[in-house]
Protein backbone atom coordinates (compact mmCIF):
# COMPACT_ATOMS: atom_id res chain seq x y z
CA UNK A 1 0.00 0.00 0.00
CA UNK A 2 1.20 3.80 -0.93
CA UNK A 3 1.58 6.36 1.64
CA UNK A 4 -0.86 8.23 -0.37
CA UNK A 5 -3.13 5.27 -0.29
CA UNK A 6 -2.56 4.85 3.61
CA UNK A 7 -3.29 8.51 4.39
CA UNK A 8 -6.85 8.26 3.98
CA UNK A 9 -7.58 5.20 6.45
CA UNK A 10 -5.32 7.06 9.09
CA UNK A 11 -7.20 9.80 9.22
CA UNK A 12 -10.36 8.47 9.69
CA UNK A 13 -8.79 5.75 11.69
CA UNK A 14 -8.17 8.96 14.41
CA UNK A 15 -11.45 9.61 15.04
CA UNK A 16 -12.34 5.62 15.48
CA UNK A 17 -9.03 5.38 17.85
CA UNK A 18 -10.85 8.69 20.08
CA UNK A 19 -14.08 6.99 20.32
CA UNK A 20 -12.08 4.02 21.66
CA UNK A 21 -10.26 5.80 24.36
CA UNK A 22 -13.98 7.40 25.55
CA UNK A 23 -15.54 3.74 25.85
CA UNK A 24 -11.88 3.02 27.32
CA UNK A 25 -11.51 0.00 25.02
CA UNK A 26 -8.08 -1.14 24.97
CA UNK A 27 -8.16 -4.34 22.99
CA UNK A 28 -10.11 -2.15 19.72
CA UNK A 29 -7.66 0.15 20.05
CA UNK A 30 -4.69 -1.71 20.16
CA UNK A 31 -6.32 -3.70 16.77
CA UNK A 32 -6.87 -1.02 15.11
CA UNK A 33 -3.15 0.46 15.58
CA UNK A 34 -2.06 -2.90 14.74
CA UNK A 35 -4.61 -3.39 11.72
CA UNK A 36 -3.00 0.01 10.68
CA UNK A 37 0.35 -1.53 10.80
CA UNK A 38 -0.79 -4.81 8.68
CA UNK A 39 -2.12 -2.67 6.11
CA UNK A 40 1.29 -1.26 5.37
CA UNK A 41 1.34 1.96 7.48
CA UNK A 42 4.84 3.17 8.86
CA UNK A 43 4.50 2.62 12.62
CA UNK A 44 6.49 5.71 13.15
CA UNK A 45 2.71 7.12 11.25
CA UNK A 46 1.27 5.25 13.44
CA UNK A 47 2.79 6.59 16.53
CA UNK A 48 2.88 10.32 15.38
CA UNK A 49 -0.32 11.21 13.62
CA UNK A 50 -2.46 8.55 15.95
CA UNK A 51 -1.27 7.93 18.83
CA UNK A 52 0.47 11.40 20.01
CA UNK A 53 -2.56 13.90 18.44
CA UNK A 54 -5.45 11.65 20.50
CA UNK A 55 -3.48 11.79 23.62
CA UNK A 56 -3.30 15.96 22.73
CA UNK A 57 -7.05 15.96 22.64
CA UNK A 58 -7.46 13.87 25.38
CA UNK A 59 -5.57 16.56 27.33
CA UNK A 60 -7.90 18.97 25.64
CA UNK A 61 -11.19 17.53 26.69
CA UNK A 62 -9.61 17.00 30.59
CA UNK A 63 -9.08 20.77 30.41
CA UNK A 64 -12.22 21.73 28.76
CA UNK A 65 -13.46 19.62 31.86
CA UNK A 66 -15.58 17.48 28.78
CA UNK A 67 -13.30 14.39 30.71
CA UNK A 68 -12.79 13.83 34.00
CA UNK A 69 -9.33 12.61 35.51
CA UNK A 70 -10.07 9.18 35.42
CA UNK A 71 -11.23 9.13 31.89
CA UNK A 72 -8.18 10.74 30.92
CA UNK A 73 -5.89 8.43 32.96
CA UNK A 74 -7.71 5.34 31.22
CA UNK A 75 -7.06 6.87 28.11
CA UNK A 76 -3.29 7.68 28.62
CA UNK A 77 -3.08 3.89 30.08
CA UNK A 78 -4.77 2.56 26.60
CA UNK A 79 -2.39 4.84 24.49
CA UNK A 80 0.89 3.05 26.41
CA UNK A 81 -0.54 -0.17 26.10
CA UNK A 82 -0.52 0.35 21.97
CA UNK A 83 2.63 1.97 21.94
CA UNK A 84 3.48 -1.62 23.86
CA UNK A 85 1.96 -2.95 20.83
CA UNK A 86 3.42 -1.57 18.06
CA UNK A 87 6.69 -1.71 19.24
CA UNK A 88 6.18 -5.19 19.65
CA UNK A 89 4.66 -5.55 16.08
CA UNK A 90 7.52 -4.07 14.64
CA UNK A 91 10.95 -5.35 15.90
CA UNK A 92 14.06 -2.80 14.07
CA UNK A 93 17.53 -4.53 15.01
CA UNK A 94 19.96 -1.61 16.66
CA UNK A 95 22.34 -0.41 14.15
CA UNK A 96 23.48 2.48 16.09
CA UNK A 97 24.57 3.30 20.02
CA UNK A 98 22.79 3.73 22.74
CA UNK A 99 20.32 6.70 23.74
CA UNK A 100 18.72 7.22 27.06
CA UNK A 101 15.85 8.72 27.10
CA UNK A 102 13.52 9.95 30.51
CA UNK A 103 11.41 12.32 32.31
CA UNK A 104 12.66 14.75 33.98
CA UNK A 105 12.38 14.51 37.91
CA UNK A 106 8.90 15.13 39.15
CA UNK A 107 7.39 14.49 35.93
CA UNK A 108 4.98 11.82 35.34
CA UNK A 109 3.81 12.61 32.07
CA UNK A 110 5.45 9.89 30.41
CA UNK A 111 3.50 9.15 27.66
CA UNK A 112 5.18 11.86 25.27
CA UNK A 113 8.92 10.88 26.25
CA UNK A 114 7.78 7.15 25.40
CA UNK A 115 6.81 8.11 21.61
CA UNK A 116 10.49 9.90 20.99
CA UNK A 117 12.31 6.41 22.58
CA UNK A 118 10.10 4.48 20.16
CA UNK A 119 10.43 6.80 16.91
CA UNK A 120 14.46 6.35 17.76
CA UNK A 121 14.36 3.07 18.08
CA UNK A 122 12.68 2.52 14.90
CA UNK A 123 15.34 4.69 13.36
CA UNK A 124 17.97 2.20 14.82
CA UNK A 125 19.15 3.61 17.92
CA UNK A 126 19.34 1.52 21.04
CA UNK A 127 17.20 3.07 23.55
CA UNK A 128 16.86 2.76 27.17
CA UNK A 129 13.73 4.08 28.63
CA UNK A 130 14.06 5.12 31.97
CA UNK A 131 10.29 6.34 32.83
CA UNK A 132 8.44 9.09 34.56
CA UNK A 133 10.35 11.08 37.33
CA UNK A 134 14.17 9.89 37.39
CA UNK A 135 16.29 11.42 39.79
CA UNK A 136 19.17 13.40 38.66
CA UNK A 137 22.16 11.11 40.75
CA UNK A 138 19.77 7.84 39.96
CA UNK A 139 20.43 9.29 36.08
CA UNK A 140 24.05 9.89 36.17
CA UNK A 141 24.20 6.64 38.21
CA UNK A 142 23.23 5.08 34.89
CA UNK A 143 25.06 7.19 32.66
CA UNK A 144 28.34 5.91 34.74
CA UNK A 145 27.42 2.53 34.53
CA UNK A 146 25.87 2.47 30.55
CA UNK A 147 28.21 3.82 27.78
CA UNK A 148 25.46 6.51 25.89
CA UNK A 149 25.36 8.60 22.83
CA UNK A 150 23.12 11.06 24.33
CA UNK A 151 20.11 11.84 26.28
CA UNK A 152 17.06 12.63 25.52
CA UNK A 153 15.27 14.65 28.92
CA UNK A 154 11.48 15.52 28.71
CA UNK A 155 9.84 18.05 30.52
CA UNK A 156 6.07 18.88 30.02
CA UNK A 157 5.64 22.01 32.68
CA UNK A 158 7.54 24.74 32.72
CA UNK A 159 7.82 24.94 36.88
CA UNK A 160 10.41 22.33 36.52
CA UNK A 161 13.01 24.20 34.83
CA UNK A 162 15.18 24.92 38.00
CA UNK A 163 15.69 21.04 38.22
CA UNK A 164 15.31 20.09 34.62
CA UNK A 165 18.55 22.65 34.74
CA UNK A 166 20.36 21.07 37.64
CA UNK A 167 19.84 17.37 35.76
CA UNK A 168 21.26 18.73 32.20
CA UNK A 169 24.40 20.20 34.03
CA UNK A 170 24.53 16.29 35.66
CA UNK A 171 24.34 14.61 32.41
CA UNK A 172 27.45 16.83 31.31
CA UNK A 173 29.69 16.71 34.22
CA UNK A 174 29.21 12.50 32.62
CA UNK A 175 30.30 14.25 29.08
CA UNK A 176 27.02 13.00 27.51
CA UNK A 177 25.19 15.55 25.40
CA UNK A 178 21.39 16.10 25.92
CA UNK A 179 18.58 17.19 23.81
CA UNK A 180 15.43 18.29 25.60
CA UNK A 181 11.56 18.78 24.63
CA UNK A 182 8.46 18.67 25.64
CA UNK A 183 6.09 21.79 26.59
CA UNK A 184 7.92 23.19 29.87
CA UNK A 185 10.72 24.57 27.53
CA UNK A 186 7.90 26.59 25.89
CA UNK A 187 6.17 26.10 22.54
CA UNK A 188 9.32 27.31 20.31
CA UNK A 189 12.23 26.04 23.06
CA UNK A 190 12.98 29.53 24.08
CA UNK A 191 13.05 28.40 27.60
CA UNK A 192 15.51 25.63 26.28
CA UNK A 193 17.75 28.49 24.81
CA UNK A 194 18.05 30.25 28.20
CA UNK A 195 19.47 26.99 29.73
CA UNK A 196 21.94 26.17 26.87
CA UNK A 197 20.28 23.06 25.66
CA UNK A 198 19.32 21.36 22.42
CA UNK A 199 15.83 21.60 22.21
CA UNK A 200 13.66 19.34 19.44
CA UNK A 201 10.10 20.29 18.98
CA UNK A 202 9.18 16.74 18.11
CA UNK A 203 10.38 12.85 18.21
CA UNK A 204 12.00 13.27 14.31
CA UNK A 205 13.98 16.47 15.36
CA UNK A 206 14.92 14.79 18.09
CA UNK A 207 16.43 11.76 15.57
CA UNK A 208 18.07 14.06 13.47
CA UNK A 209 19.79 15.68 16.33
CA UNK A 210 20.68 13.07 17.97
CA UNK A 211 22.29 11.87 14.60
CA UNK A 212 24.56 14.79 14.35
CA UNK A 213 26.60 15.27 17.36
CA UNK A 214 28.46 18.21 16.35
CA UNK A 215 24.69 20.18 15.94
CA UNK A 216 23.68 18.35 19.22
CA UNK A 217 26.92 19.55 21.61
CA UNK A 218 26.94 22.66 19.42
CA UNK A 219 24.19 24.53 21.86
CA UNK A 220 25.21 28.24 23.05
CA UNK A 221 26.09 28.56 26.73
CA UNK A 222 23.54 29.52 29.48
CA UNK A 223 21.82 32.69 29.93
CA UNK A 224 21.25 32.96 33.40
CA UNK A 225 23.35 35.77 35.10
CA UNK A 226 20.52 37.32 36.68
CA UNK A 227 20.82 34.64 39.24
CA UNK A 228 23.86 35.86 40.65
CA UNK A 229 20.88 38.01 43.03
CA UNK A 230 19.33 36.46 45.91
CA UNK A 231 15.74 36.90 44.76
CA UNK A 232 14.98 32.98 43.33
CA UNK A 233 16.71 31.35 46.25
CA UNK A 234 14.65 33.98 47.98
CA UNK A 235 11.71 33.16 47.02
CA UNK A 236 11.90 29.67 47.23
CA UNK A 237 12.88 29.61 51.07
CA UNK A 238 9.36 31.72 51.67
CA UNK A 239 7.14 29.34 49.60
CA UNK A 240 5.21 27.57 52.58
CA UNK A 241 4.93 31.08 53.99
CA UNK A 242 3.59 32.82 51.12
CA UNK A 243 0.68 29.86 50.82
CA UNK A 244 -0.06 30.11 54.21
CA UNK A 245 -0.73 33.52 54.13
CA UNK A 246 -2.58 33.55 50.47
CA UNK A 247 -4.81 31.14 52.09
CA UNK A 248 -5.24 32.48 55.32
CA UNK A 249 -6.44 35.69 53.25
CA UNK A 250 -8.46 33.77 50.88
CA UNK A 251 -10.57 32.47 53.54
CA UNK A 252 -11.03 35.64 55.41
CA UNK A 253 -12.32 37.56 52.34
CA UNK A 254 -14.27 34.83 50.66
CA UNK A 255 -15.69 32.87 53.33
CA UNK A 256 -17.33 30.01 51.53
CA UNK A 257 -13.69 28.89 51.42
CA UNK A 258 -14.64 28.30 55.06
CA UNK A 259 -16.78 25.58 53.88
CA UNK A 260 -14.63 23.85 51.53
CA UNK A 261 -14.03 20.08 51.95
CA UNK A 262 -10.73 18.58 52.42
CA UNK A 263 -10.56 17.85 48.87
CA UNK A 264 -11.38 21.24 47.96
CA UNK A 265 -8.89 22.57 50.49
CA UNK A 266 -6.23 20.39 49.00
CA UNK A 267 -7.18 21.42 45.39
CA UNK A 268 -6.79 25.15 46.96
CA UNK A 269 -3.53 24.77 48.62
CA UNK A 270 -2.47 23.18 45.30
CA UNK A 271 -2.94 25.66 43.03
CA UNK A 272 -1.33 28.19 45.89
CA UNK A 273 1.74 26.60 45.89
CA UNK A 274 1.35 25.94 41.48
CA UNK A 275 1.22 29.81 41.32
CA UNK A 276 4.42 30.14 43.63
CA UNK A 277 6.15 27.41 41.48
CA UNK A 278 5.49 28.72 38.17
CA UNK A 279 6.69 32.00 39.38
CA UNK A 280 9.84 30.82 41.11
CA UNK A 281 10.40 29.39 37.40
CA UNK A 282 9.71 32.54 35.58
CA UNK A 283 12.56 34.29 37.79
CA UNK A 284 14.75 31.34 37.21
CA UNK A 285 14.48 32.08 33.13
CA UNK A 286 14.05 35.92 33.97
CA UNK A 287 11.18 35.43 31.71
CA UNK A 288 7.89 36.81 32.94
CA UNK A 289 5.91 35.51 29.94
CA UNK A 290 6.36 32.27 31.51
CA UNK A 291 4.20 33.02 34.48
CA UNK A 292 1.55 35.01 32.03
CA UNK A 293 0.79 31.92 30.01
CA UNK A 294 0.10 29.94 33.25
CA UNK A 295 -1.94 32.13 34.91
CA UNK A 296 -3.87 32.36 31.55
CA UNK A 297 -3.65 28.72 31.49
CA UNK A 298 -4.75 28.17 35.09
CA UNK A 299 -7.55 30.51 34.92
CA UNK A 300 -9.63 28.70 31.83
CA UNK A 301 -8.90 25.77 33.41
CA UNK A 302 -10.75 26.94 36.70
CA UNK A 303 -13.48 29.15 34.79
CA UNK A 304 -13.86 25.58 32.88
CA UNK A 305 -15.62 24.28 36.44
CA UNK A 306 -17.53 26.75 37.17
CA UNK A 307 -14.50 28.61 39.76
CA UNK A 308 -14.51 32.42 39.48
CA UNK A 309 -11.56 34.40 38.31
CA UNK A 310 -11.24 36.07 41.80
CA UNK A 311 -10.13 32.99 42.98
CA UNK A 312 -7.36 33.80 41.31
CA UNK A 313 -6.95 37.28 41.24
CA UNK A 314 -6.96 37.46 45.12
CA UNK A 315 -3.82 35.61 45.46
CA UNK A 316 -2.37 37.51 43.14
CA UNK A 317 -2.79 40.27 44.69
CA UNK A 318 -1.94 38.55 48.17
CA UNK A 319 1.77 38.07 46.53
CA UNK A 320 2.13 40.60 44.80
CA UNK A 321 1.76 42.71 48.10
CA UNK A 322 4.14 39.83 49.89
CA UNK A 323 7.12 40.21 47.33
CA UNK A 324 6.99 44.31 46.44
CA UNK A 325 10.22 44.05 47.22
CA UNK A 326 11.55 41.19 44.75
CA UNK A 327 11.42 43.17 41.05
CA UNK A 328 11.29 40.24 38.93
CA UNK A 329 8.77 38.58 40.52
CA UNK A 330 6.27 42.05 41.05
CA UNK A 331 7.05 42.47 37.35
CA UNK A 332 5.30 38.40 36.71
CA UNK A 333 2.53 39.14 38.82
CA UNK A 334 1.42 42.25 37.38
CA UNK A 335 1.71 41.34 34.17
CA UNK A 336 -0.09 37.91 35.20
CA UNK A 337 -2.43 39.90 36.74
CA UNK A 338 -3.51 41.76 33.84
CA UNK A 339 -4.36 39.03 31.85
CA UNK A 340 -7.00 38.03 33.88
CA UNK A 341 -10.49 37.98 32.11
CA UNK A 342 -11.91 41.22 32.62
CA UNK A 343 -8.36 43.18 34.18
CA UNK A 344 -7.12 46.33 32.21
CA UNK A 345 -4.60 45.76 29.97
């Protein structure tokens, strides 16, 4: 079969493989992948313009709050089992060296990480897939112990960079090169850039650095002077503070917070200390448009279920007032502020 014939049967193959994921059915999913994959389609097709855009609009639909968090946990569960499956289906011998490839620590979004190790293992790489949420001396551990090409870290939220940082300077003190991706190093890598990193917007960029080691330890040095101050080490030592206080506030000036459950209480505290963490990040990069996005992010998320926007505008406000004396941070949380449905621009 042509890949001209194919692309017709993939694409309305996606829309059969989504309505599998909603009834949860793993065993029609996994034969239509693999039906796909006896009828002549490439399984890197299979992986890329299946496999990876349905898990994107599963994420979609969780945020839209269409899908709760089990559905979209059954769903991501269902998508690794037929990435299980097509790698299975399709057995490449390595031709070329090893290439390790893992989440960064505290990630668990593994799903995207698992796609690149199977794309470069179809190119004829031999990859070791370490998993969600590998610590950085548990990485370099392995490194020590595993000759490798290169490494491939993932990070999907951009209050990771600090450590996603700290784990790329590990995997160099071992003289292995890295290439990054994923959504925490923003949509065009900029934040990736700033650390003085490869960066690969998808799994075949990722192959065709990984290919050319001169491009992939070619990367310009770090950007991060600013830190020389005291403000993100700052800031980080007065994180439990700052929540307690945002929340003692919260509940004095909205007092149906009074009433919240625990599990609304722990959602609450959660998104206190998210705010905190995504701005610790943003003066990490010295890039306040990181902290804009999430609050934008963060707020249609909550306005999704039904949660007002002063929910978030209050603790805002609450650290804003908290850190008037840390300038890159006031500088994030006005400008986060302002993007706030309904705030002056």
């Amino acid at each position: 079969m042509t890949a001209a014939m194919a692309a017709p049967d993939l694409g309305e193959a996606y829309s059969g493989y989504l309505d599998h994921l909603a009834d949860a059915d793993e065993y029609a999913a996994t034969d239509l992948a693999i039906g796909l994959l006896d009828a002549g389609v490439a399984a890197e097709r299979v992986l890329l313009d299946l496999v990876a855009p349905a898990q994107a609009e599963v994420g979609e639909r969780w945020a839209r709050n269409e899908w709760s968090v089990a559905q979209e946990h059954a769903a991501t569960h269902i998508s690794e089992q037929v990435v299980a499956a097509v790698s299975a289906h399709v057995k490449p011998r390595p031709t070329g060296g090893r290439v390790v490839v893992a989440c960064m620590d505290g990630e668990w979004h593994a799903l995207p990480p698992r796609l690149v190790a199977e794309v470069l293992r179809l190119r004829g790489w031999q990859v070791t897939f370490l998993g969600a949420s590998v610590p950085a001396a548990h990485l370099v551990s392995y490194l020590h112990r595993y000759d490798a090409h290169a490494v491939a870290l993932a990070c999907a939220l951009p209050m990771r960079l600090p450590y996603a940082h700290r784990m790329i300077e590990a995997c160099r003190r071992s003289d292995v090169p890295v290439v990054v991706g994923g959504r925490g190093f923003g949509a065009d890598g900029r934040w990736a850039g700033r650390l003085g990193v490869a960066w690969a917007p998808d799994a075949p960029s990722a192959a065709e650095l990984i290919a050319d080691e001169r491009a992939l330890r070619g990367a310009p040095p770090a950007r991060l002077a600013h830190l020389a101050d005291d403000e993100y080490p700052s800031l980080l030592r007065r994180r439990g503070e700052l929540i307690d206080s945002a929340l003692a506030e919260l509940r004095e000036r909205v007092p149906a917070t009074r009433e919240y459950t625990a599990a609304q209480l722990d959602a609450t505290v959660s998104d206190l200390g998210h705010i905190v963490d995504f701005l610790a990040a943003a003066v990490y990069v010295d890039d306040a448009s990181l902290f804009t996005e999430f609050v934008q992010w963060l707020s249609g998320i909550l306005l999704s279920r039904g949660v007002p926007v002063g929910a978030i505008a209050l603790p805002l406000e609450h650290y804003a007032g908290a850190l008037r004396d840390f300038p890159r941070a006031a500088r994030a949380l006005a400008l986060g502020s302002a993007t706030l449905p309904g705030r002056p621009r």
